[in-house]
N, C-alpha and C. Protein backbone atom coordinates (compact mmCIF):
# COMPACT_ATOMS: atom_id res chain seq x y z
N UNK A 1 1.93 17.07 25.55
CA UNK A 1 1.38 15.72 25.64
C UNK A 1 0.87 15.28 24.27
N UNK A 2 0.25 16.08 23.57
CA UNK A 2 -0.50 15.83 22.30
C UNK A 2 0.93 15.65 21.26
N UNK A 3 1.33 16.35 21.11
CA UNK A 3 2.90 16.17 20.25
C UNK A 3 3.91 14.82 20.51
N UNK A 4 3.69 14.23 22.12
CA UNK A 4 4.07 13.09 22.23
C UNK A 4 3.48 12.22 21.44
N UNK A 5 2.35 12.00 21.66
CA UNK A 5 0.83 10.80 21.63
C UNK A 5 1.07 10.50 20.31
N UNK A 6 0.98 11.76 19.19
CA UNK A 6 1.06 12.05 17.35
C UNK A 6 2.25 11.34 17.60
N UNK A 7 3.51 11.53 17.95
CA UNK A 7 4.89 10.87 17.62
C UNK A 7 4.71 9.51 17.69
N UNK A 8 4.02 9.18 18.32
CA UNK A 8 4.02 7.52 19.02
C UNK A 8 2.57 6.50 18.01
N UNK A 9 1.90 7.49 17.40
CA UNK A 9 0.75 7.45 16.83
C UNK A 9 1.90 6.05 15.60
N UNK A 10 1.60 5.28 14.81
CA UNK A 10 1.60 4.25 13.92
C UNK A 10 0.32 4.25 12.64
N UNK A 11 1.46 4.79 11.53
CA UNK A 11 0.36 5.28 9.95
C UNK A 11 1.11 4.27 9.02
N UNK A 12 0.27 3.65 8.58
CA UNK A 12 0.84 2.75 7.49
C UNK A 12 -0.06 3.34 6.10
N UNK A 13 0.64 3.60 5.27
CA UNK A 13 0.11 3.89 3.76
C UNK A 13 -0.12 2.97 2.89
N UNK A 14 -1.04 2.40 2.44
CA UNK A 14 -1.39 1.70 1.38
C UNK A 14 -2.01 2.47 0.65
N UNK A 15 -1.41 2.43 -1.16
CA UNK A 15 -2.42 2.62 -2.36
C UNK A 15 -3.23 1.74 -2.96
N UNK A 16 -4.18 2.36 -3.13
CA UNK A 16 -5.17 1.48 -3.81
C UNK A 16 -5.47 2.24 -5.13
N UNK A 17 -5.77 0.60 -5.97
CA UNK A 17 -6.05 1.04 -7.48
C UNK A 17 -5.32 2.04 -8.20
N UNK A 18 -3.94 1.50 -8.28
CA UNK A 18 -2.66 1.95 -8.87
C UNK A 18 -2.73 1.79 -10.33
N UNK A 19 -2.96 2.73 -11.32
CA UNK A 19 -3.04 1.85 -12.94
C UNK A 19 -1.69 2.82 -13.29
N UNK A 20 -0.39 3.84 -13.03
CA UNK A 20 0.26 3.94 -13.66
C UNK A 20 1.64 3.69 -12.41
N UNK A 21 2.65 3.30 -13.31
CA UNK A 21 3.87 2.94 -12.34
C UNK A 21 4.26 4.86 -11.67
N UNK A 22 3.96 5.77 -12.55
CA UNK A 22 4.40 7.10 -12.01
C UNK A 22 3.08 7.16 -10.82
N UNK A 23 2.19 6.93 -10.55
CA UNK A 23 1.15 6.67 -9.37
C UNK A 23 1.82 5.75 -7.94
N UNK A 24 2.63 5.34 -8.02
CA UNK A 24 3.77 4.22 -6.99
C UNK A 24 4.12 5.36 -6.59
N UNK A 25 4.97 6.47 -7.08
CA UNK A 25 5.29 7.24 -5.76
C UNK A 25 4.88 7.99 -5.00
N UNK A 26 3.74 8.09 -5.59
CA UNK A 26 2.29 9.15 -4.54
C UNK A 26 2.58 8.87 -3.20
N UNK A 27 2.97 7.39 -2.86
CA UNK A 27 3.06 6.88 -1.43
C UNK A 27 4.32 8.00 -0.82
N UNK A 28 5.29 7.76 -1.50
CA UNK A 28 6.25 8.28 -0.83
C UNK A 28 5.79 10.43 -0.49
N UNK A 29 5.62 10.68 -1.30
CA UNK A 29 4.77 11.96 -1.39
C UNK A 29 3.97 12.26 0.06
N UNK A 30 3.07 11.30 0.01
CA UNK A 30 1.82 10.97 1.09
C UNK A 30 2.74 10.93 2.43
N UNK A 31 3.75 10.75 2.24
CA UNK A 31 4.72 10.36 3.62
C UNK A 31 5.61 11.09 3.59
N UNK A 32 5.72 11.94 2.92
CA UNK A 32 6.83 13.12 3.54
C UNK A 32 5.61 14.41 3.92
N UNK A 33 4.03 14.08 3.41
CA UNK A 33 3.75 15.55 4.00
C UNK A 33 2.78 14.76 5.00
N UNK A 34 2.92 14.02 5.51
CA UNK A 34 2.61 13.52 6.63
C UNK A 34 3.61 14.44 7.85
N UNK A 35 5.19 13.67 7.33
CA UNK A 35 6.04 14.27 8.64
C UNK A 35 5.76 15.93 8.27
N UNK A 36 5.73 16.68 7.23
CA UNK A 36 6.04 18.00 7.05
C UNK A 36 5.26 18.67 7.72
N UNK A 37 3.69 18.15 7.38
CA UNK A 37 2.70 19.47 7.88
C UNK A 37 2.01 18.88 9.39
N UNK A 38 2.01 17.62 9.54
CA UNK A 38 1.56 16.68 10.30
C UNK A 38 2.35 16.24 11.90
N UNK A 39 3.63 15.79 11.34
CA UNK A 39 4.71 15.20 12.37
C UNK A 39 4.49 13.79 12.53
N UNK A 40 3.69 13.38 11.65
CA UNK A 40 3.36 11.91 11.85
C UNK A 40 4.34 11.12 10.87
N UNK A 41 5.21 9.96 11.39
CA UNK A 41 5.71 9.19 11.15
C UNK A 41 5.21 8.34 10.70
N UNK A 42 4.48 8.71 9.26
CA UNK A 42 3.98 7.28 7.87
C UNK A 42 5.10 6.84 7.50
N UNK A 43 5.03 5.36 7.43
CA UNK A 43 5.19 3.96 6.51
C UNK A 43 4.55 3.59 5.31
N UNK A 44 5.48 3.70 4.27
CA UNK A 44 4.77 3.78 2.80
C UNK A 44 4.88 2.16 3.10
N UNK A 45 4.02 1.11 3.17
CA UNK A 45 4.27 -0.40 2.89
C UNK A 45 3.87 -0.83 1.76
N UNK A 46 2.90 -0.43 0.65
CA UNK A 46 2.52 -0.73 -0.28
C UNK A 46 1.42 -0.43 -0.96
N UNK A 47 1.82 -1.18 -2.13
CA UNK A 47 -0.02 -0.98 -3.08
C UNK A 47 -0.68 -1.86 -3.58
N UNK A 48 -1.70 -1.64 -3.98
CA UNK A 48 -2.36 -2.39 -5.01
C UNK A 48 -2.93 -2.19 -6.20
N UNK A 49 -2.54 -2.61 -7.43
CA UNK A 49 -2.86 -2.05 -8.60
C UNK A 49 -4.37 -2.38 -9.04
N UNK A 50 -4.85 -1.79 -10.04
CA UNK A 50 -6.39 -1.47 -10.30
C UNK A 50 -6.34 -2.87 -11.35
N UNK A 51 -7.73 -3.79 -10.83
CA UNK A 51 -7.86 -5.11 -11.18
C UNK A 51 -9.55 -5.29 -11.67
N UNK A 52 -9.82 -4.94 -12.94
CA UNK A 52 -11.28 -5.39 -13.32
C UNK A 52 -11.80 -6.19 -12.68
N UNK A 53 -11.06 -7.69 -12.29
CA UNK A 53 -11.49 -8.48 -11.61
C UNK A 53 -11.90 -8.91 -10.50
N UNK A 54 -11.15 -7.56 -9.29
CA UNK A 54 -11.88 -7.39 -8.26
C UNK A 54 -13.21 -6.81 -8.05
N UNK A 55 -13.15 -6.13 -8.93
CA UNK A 55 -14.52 -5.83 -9.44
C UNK A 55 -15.62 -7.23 -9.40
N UNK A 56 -15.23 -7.36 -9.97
CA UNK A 56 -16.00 -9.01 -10.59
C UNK A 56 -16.37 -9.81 -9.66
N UNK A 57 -14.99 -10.26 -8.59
CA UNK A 57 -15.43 -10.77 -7.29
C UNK A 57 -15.92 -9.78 -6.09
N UNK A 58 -16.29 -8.59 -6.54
CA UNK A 58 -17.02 -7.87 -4.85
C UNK A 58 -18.45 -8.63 -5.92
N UNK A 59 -18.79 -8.23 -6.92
CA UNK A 59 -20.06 -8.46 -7.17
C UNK A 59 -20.91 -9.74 -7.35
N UNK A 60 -19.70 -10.79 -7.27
CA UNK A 60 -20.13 -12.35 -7.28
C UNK A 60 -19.97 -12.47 -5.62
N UNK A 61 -19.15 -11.55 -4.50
CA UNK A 61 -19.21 -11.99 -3.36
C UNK A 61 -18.36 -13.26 -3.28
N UNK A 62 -17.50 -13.09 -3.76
CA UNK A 62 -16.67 -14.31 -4.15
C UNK A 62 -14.66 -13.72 -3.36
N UNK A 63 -13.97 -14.15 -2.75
CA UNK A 63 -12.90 -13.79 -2.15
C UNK A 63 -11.82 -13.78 -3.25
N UNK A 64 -11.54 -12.63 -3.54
CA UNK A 64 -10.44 -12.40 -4.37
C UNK A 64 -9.25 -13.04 -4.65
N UNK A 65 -8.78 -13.04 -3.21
CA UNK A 65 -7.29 -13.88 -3.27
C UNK A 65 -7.38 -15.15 -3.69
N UNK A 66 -8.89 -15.75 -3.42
CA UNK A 66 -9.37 -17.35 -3.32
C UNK A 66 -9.41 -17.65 -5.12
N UNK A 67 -10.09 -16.43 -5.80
CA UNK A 67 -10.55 -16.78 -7.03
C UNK A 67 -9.39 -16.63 -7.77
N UNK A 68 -8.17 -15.66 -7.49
CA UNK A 68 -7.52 -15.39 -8.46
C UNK A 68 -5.89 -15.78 -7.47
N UNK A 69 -5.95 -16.56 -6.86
CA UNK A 69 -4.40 -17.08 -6.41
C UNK A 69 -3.36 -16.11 -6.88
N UNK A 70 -3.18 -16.56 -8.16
CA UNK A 70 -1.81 -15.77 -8.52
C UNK A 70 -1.40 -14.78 -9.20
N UNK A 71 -2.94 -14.19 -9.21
CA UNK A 71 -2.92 -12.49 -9.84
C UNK A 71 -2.10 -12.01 -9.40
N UNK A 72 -1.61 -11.20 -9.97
CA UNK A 72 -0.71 -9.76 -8.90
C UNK A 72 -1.07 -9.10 -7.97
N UNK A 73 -2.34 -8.42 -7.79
CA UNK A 73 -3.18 -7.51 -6.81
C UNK A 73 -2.87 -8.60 -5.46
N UNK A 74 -3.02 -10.33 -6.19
CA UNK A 74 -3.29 -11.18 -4.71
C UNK A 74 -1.98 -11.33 -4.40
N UNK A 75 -1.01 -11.69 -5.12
CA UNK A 75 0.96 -10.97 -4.99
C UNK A 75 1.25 -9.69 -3.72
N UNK A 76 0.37 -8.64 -4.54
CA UNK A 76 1.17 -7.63 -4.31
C UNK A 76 0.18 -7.54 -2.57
N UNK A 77 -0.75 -8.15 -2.37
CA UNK A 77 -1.37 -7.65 -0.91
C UNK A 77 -0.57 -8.44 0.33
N UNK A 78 -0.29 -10.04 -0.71
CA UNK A 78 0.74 -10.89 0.37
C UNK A 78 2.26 -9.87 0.32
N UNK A 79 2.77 -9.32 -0.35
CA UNK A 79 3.55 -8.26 0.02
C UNK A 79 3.43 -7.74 0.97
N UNK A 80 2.29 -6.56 0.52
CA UNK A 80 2.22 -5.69 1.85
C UNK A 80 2.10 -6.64 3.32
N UNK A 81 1.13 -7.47 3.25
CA UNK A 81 1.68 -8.33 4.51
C UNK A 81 2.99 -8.25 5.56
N UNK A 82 3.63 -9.01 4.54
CA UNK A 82 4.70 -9.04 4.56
C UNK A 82 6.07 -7.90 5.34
N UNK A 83 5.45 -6.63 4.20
CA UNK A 83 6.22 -5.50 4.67
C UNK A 83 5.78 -5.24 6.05
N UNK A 84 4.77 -5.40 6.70
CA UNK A 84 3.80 -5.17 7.48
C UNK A 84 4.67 -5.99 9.05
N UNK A 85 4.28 -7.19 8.54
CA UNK A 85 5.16 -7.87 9.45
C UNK A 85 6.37 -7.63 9.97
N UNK A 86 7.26 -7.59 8.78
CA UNK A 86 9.00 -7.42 8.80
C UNK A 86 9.42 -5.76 9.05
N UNK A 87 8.35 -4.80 9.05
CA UNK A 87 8.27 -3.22 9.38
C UNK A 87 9.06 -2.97 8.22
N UNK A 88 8.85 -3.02 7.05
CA UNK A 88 9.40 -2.84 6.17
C UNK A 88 8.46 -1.65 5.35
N UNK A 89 9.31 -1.36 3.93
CA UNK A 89 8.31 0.26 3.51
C UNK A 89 8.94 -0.04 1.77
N UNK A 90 7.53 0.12 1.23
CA UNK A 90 8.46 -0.15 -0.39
C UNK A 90 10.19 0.84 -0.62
N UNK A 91 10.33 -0.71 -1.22
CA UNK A 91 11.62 -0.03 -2.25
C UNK A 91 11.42 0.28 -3.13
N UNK A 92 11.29 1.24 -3.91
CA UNK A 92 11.66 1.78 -5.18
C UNK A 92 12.90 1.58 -5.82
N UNK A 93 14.00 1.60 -5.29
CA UNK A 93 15.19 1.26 -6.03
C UNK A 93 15.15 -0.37 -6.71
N UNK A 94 15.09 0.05 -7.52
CA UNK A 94 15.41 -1.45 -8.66
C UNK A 94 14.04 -2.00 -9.01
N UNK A 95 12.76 -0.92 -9.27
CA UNK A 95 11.87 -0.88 -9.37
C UNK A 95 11.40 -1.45 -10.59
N UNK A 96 10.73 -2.62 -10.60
CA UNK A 96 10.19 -2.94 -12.51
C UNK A 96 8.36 -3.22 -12.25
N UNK A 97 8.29 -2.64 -13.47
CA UNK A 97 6.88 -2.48 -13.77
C UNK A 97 6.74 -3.03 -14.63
N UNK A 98 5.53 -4.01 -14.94
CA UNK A 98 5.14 -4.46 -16.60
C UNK A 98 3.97 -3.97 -16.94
């Protein structure tokens, strides 16, 4: 019964405070020893890279996405959304970093 329940169980992986592009595949990592040692069926959906500025808005209490529209961090979370929605899991293939 317990081995069912874990199979049926739903893990979504998000990184947080990503500062190197070789740190992006930790996810995938995180999700193969999920199934290995675990049996749990993780979903790498995404990350978010490390932003001084969120910083800035926890401490002004100020909404991130609101203050900084078209940062990347506020990009990359409407992503994960996204992946979230559509059951989707990062691609890495054709991967660019700046």
């Amino acid at each position: 019964i317990l081995n069912k329940e874990l199979f049926n169980i739903k893990i979504y992986l998000i990184l947080n405070q990503i500062k190197k592009k070789e740190n992006i595949m930790i996810g995938n990592s995180v999700k193969s020893v999920c199934m290995k040692y675990f049996g749990l069926n993780a979903q790498y959906v995404g990350y978010i890279e490390h932003d001084d500025c969120i910083c800035k808005c926890i401490n002004e209490r100020q909404p991130f996405m609101r203050a900084y529209p078209s940062s990347r961090c506020t990009q990359e979370i409407k992503r994960i959304t996204e992946n979230l929605l559509n059951k989707d899991q990062v691609s890495i293939k054709g991967f660019k970093y700046d």
